[in-house]
C-alpha atoms as a PDB file:
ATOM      1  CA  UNK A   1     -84.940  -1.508 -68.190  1.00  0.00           C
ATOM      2  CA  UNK A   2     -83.590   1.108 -70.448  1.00  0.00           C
ATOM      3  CA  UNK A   3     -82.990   3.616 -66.949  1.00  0.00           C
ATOM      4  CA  UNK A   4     -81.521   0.582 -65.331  1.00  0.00           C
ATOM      5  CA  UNK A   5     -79.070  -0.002 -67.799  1.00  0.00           C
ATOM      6  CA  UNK A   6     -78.090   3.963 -69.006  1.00  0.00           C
ATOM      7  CA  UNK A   7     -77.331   3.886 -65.031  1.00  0.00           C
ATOM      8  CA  UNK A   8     -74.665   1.385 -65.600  1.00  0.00           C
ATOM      9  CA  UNK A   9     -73.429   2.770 -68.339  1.00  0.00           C
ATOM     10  CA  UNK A  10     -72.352   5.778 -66.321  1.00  0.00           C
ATOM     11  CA  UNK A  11     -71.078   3.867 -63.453  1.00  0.00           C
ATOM     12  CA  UNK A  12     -68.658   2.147 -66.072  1.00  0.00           C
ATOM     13  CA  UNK A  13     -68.187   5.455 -68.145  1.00  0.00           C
ATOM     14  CA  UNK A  14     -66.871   6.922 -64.449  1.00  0.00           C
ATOM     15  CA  UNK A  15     -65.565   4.182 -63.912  1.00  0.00           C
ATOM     16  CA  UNK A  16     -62.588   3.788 -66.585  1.00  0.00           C
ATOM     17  CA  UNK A  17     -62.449   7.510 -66.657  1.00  0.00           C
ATOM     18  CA  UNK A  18     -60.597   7.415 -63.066  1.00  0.00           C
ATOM     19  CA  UNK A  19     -57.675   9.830 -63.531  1.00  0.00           C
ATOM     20  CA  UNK A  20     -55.686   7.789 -61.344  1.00  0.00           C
ATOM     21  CA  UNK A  21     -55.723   4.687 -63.372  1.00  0.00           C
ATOM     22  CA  UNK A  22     -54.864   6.485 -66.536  1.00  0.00           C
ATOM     23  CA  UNK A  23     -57.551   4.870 -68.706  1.00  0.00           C
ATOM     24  CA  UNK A  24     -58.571   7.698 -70.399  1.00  0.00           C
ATOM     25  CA  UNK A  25     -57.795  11.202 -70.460  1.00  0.00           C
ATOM     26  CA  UNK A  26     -60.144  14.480 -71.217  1.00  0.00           C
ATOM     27  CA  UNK A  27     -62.452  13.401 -73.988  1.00  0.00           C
ATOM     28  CA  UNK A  28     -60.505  10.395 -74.651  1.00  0.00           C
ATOM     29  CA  UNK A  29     -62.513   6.827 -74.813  1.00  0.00           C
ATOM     30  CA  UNK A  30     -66.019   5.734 -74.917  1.00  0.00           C
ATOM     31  CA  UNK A  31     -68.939   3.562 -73.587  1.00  0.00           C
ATOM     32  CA  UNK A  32     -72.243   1.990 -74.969  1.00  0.00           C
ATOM     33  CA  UNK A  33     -74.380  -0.390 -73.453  1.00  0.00           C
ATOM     34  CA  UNK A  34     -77.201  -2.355 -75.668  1.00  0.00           C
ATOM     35  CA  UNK A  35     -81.288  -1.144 -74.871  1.00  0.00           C
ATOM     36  CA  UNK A  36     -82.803  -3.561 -76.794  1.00  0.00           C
ATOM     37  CA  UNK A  37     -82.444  -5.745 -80.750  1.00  0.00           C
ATOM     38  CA  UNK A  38     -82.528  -2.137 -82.275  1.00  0.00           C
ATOM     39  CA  UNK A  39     -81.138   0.772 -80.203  1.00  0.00           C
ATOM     40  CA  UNK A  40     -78.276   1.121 -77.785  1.00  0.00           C
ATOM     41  CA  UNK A  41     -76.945   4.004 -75.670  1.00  0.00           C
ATOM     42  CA  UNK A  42     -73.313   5.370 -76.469  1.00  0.00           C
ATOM     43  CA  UNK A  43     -71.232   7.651 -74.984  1.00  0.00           C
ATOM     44  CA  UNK A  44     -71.990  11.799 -76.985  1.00  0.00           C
ATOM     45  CA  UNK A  45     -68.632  13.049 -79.016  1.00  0.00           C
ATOM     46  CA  UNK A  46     -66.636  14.834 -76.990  1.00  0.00           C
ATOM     47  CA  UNK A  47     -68.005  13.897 -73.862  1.00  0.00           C
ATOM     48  CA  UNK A  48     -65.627  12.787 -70.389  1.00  0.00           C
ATOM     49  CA  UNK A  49     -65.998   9.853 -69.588  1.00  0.00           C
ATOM     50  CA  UNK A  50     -64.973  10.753 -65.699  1.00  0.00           C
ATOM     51  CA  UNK A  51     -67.815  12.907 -65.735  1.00  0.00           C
ATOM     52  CA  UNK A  52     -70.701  11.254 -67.912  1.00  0.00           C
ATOM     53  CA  UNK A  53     -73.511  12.869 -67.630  1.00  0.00           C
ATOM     54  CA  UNK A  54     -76.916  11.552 -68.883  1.00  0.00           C
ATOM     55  CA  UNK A  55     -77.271  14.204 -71.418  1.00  0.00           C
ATOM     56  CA  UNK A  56     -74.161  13.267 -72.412  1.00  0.00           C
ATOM     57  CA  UNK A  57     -75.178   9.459 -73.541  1.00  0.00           C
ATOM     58  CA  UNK A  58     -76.736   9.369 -77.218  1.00  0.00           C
ATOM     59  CA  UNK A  59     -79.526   6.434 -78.099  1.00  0.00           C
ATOM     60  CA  UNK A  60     -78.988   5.317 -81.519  1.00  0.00           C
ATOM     61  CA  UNK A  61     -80.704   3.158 -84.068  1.00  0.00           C
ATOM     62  CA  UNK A  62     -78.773   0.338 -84.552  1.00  0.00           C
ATOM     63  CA  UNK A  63     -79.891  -1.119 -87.881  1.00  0.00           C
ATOM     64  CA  UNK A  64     -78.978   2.364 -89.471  1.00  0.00           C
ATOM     65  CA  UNK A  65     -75.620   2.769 -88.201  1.00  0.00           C
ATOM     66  CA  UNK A  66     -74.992  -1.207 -89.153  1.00  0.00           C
ATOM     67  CA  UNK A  67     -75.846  -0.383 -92.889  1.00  0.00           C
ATOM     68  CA  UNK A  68     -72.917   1.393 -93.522  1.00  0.00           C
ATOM     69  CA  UNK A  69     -70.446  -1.346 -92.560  1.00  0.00           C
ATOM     70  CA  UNK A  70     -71.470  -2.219 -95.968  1.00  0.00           C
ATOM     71  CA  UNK A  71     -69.851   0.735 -97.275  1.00  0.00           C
ATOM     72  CA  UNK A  72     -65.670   0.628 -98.343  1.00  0.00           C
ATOM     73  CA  UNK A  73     -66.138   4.625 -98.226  1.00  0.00           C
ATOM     74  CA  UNK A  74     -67.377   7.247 -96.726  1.00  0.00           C
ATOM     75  CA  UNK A  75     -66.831  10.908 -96.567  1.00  0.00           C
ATOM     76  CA  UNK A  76     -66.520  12.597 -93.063  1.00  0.00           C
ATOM     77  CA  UNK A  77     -69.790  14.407 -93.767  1.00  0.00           C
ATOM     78  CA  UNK A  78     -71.318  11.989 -95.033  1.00  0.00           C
ATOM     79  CA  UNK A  79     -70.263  10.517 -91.994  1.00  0.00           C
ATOM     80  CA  UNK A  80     -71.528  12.816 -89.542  1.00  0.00           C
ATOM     81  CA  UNK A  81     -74.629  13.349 -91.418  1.00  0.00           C
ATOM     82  CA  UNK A  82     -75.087   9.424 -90.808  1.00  0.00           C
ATOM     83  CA  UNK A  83     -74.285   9.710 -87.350  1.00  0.00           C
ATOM     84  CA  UNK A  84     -76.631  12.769 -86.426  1.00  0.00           C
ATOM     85  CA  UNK A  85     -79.397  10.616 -88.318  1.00  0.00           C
ATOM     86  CA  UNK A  86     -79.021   7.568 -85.932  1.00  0.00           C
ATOM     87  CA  UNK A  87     -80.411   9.538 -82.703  1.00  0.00           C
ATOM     88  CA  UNK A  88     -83.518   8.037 -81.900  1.00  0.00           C
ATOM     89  CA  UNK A  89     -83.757  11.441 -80.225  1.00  0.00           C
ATOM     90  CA  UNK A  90     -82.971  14.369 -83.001  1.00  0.00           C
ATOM     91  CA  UNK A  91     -82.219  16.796 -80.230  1.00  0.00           C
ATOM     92  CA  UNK A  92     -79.935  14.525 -78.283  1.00  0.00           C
ATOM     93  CA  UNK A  93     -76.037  15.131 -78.879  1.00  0.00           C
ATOM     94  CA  UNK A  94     -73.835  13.903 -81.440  1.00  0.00           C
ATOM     95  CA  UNK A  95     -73.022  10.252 -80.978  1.00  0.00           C
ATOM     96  CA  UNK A  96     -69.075   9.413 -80.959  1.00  0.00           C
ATOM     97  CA  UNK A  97     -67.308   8.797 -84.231  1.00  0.00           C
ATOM     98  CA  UNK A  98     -66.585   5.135 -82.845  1.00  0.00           C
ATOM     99  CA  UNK A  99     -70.634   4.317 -82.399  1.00  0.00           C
ATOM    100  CA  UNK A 100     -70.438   1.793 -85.696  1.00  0.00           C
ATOM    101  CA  UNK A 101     -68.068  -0.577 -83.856  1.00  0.00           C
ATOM    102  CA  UNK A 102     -70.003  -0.356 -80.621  1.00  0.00           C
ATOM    103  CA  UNK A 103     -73.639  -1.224 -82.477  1.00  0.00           C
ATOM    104  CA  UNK A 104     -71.946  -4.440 -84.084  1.00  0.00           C
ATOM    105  CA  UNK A 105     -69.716  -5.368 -80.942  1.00  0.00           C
ATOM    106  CA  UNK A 106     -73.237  -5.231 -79.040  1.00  0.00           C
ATOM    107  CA  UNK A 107     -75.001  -7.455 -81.605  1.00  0.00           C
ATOM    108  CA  UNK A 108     -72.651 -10.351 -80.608  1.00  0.00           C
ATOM    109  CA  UNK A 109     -74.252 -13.122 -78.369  1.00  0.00           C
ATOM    110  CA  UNK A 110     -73.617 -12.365 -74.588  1.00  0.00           C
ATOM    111  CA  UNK A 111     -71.855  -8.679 -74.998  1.00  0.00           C
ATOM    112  CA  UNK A 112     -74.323  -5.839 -73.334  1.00  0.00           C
ATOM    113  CA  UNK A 113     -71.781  -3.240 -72.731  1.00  0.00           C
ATOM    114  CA  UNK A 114     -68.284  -2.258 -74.619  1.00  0.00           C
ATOM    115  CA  UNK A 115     -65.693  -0.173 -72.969  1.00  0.00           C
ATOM    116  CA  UNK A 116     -62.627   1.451 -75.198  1.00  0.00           C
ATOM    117  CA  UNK A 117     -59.797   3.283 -73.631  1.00  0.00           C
ATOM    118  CA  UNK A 118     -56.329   4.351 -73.894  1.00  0.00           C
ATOM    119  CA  UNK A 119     -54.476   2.780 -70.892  1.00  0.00           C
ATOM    120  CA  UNK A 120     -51.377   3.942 -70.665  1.00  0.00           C
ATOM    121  CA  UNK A 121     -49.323   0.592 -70.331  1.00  0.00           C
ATOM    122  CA  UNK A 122     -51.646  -1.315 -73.293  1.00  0.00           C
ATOM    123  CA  UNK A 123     -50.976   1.841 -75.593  1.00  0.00           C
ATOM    124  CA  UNK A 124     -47.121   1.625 -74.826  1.00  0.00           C
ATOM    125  CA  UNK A 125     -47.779  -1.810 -76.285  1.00  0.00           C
ATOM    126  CA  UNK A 126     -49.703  -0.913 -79.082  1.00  0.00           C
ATOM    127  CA  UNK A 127     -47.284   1.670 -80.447  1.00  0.00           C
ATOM    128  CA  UNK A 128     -44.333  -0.880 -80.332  1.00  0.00           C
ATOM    129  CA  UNK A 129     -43.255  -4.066 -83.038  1.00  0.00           C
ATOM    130  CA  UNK A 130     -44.522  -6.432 -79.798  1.00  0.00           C
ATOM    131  CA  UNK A 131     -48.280  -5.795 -80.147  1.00  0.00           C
ATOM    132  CA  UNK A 132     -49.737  -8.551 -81.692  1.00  0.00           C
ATOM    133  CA  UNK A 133     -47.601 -10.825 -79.251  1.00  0.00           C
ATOM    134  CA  UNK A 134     -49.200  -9.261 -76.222  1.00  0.00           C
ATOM    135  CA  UNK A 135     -52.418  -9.638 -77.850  1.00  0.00           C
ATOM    136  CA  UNK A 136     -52.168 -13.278 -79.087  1.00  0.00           C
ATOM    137  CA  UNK A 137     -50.369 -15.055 -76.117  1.00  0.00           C
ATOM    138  CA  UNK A 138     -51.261 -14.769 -72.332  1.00  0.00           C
ATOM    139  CA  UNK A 139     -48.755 -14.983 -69.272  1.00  0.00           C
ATOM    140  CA  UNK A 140     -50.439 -15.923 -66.633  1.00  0.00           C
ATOM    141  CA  UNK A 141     -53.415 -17.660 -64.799  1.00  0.00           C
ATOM    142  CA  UNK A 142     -55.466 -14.357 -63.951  1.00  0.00           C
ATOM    143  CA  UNK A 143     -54.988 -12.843 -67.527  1.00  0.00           C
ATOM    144  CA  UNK A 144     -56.876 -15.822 -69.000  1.00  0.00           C
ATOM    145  CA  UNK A 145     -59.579 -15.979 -66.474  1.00  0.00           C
ATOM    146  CA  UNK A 146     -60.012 -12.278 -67.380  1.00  0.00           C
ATOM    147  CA  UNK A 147     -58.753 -11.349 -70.248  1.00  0.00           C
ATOM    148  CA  UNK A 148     -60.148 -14.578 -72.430  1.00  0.00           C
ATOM    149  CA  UNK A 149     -57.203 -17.331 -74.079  1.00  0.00           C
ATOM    150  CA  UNK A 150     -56.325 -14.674 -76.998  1.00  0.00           C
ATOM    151  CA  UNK A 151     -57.376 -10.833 -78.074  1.00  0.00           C
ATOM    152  CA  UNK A 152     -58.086  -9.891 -81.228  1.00  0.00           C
ATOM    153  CA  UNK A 153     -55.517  -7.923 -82.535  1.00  0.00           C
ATOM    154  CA  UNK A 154     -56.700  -4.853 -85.197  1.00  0.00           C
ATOM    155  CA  UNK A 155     -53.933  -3.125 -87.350  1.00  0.00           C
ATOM    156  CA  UNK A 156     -54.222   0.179 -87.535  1.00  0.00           C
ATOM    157  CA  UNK A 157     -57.042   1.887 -88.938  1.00  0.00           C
ATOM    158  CA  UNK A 158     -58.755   5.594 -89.484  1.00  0.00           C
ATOM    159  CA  UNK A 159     -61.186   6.530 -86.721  1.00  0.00           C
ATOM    160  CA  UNK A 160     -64.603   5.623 -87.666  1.00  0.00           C
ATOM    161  CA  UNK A 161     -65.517   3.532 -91.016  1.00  0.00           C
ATOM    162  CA  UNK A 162     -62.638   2.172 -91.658  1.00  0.00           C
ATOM    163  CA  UNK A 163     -61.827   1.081 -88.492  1.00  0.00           C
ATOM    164  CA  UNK A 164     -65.092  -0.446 -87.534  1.00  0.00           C
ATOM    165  CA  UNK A 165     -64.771  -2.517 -90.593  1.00  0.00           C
ATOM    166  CA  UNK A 166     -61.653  -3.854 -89.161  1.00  0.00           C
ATOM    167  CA  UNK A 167     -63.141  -4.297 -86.074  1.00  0.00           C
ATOM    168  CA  UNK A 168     -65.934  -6.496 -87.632  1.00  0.00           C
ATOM    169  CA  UNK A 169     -63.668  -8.485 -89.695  1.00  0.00           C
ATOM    170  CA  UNK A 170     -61.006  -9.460 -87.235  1.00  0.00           C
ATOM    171  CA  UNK A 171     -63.545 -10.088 -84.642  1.00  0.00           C
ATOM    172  CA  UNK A 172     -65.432 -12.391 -86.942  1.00  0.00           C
ATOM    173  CA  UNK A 173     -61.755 -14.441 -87.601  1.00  0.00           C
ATOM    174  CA  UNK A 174     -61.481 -14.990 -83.517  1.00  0.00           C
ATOM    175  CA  UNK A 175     -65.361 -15.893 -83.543  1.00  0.00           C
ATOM    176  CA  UNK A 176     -64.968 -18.637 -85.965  1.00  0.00           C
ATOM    177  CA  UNK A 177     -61.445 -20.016 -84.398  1.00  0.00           C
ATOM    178  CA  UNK A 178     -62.783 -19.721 -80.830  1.00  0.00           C
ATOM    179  CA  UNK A 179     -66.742 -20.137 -81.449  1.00  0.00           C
ATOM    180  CA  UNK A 180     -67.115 -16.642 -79.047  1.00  0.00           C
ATOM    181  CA  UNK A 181     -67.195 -13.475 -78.560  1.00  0.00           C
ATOM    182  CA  UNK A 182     -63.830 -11.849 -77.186  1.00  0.00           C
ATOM    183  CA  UNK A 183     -63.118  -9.748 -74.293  1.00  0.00           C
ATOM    184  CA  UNK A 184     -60.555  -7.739 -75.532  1.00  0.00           C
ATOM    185  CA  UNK A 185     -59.730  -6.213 -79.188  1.00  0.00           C
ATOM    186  CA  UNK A 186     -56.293  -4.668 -78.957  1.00  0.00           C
ATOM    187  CA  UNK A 187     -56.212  -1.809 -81.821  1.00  0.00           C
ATOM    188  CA  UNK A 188     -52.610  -1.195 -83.028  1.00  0.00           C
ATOM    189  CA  UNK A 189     -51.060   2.599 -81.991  1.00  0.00           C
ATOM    190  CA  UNK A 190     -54.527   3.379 -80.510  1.00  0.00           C
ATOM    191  CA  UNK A 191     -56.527   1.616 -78.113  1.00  0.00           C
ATOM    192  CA  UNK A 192     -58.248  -1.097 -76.301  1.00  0.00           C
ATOM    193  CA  UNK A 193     -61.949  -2.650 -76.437  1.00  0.00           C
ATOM    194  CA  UNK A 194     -63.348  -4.645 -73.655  1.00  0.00           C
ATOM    195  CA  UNK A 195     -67.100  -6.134 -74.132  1.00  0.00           C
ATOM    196  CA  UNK A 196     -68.649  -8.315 -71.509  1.00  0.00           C
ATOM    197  CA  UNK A 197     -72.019  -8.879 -70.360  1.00  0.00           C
ATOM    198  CA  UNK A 198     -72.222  -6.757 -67.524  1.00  0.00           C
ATOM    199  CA  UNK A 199     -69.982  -3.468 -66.392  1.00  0.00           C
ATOM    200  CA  UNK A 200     -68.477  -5.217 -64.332  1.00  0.00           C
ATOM    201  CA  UNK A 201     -66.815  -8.131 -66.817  1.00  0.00           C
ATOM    202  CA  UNK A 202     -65.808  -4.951 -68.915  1.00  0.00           C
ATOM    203  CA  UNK A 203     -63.994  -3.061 -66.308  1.00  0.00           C
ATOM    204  CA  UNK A 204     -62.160  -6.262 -65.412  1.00  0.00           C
ATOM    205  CA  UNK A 205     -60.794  -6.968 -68.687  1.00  0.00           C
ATOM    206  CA  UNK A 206     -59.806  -3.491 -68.583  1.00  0.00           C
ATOM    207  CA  UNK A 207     -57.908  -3.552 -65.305  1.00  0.00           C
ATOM    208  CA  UNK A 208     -56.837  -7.260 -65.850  1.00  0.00           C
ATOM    209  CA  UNK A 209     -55.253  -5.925 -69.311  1.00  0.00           C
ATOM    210  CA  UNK A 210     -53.793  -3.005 -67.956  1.00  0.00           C
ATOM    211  CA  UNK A 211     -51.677  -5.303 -65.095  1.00  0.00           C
ATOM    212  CA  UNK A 212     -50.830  -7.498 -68.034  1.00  0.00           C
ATOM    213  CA  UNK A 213     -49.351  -4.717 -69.822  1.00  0.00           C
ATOM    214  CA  UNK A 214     -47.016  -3.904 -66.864  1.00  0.00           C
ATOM    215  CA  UNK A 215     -46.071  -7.447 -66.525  1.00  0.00           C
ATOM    216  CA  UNK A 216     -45.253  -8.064 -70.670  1.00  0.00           C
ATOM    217  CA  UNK A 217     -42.979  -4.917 -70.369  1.00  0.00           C
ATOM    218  CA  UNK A 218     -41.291  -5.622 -67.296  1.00  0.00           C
ATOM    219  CA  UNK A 219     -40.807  -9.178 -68.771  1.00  0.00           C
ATOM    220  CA  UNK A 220     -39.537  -7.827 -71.961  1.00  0.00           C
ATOM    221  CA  UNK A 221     -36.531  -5.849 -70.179  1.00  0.00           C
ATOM    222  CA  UNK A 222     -35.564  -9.253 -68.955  1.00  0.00           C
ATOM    223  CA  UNK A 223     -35.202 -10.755 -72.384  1.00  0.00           C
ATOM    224  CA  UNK A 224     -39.283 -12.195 -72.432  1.00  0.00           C
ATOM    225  CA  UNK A 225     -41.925 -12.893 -71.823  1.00  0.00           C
ATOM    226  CA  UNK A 226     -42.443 -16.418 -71.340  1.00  0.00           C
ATOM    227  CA  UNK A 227     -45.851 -17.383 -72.667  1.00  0.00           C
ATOM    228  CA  UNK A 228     -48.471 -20.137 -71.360  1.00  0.00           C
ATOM    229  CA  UNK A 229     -48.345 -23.037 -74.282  1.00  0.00           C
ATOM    230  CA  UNK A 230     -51.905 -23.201 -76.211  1.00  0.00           C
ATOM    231  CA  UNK A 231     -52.047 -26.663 -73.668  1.00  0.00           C
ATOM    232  CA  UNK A 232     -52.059 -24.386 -70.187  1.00  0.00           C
ATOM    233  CA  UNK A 233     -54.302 -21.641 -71.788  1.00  0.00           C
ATOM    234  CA  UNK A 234     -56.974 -24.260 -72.546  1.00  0.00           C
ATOM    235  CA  UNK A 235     -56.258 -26.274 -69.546  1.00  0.00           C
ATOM    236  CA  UNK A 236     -57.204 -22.958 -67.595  1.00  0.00           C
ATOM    237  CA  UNK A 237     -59.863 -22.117 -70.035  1.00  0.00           C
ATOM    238  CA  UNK A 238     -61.651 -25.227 -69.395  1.00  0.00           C
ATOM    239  CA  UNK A 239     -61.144 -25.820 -65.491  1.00  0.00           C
ATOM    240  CA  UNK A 240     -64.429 -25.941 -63.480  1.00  0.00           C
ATOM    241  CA  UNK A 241     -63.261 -24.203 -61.079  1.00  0.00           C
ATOM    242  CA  UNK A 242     -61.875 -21.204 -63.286  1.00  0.00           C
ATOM    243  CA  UNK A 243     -65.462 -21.029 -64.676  1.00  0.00           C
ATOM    244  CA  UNK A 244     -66.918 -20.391 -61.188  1.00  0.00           C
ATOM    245  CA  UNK A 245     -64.706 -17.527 -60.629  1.00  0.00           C
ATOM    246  CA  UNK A 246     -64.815 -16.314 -63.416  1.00  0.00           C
ATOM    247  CA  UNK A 247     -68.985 -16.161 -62.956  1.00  0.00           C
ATOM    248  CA  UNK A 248     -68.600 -15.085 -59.387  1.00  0.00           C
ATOM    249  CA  UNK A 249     -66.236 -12.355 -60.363  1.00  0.00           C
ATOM    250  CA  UNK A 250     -68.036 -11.027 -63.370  1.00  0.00           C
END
């Protein structure tokens, strides 16, 4: 089980690191899939994603690296001491600096593998006063079936800790509004997160996002967007036929 999915994880990790879609650059993004209740595989610090190799993938204890989400503060070595103390294997690499908001985005019901990158397009997004527009409305059909009705939207936030705290606490606000798991977090000036069940839901969202991205911005030179009203996003959110295609895609 655990070979089967480290597998995927590569196949994703190579994946979004494409160079021609612009996902993510040099050591830029990571990947982590979930093994079992208590350990998960994540992509090492520093690593490329285009060129993931299994040496390169870190299995961590989860329950340790959830602890500290309990913590307002921590030092950076404190921080990496933490980190280095989560291997289940003491020899394997350092996990990435982002591994505490993978192991609690992979204890949410139906998410097995998270994805974050730096699309180009999303990031031009991110970094403008329109972000949490792009993450809270959709556009079009696709984008829902895809992307989910809404993102969760993340100010900005320091790398590590203090982000993943974020991460946990916005995530729980769109878990209690929508009663699920997103498929997208949108993190202001810095990235995106897409979680899904399988590699194949993540990259999706990914791609999905990305075209979205181009779409808001073209839209925006016109004097939009135009958003769905709340009434089309749930009417396509709750369409039989949506839901088959969304399981035959994904």
């Amino acid at each position: 089980m655990h070979d089967d999915a480290l597998a995927a994880l590569l196949e994703l990790s190579h994946e979004i690191g494409r160079e021609d879609r612009g996902f993510a650059l040099l050591g830029e993004g990571n990947t982590s899939a979930r093994l079992s209740a208590t350990q998960f595989a994540v992509k090492a610090s520093g690593a490329c994603l285009a060129t993931l190799r299994p040496e390169e993938v870190t299995v961590c204890d989860s329950p340790r690296l959830l602890a500290l989400l309990d913590r307002k503060h921590l030092p950076d070595e404190l921080m990496a001491k933490a980190l280095l103390e989560a291997r289940v294997d003491p020899q394997a690499r350092k996990p990435s600096i982002e591994a505490l908001f993978h192991a609690w985005l992979l204890t949410l019901e139906g998410v097995h593998f998270v994805g974050h990158a730096h699309p180009v397009h999303i990031v031009q997004i991110l970094c403008s006063p329109r972000a949490r527009d792009f993450a809270e409305h959709r556009m079009f059909p696709d984008e829902i079936v895809c992307c989910g009705p809404a993102s969760v939207y993340v100010p900005y936030a320091d790398p590590g800790l203090p982000l993943a705290w974020q991460i946990r606490e916005r995530t729980k606000d769109f878990l209690r509004e929508h009663g699920e798991a997103p498929r997208l977090i949108l993190l202001q000036n810095h990235g995106v997160i897409a979680l899904g069940a399988t590699p194949r839901a993540v990259l999706g969202a990914l791609l999905m996002a990305e075209k979205a991205a181009r779409i808001f911005a073209g839209a925006a030179a016109m004097g939009g967007p135009t958003f769905l009203l709340p009434q089309h996003v749930e009417r396509i959110t709750a369409r039989p036929d949506e839901a088959a295609r969304q399981r035959q895609l994904f």
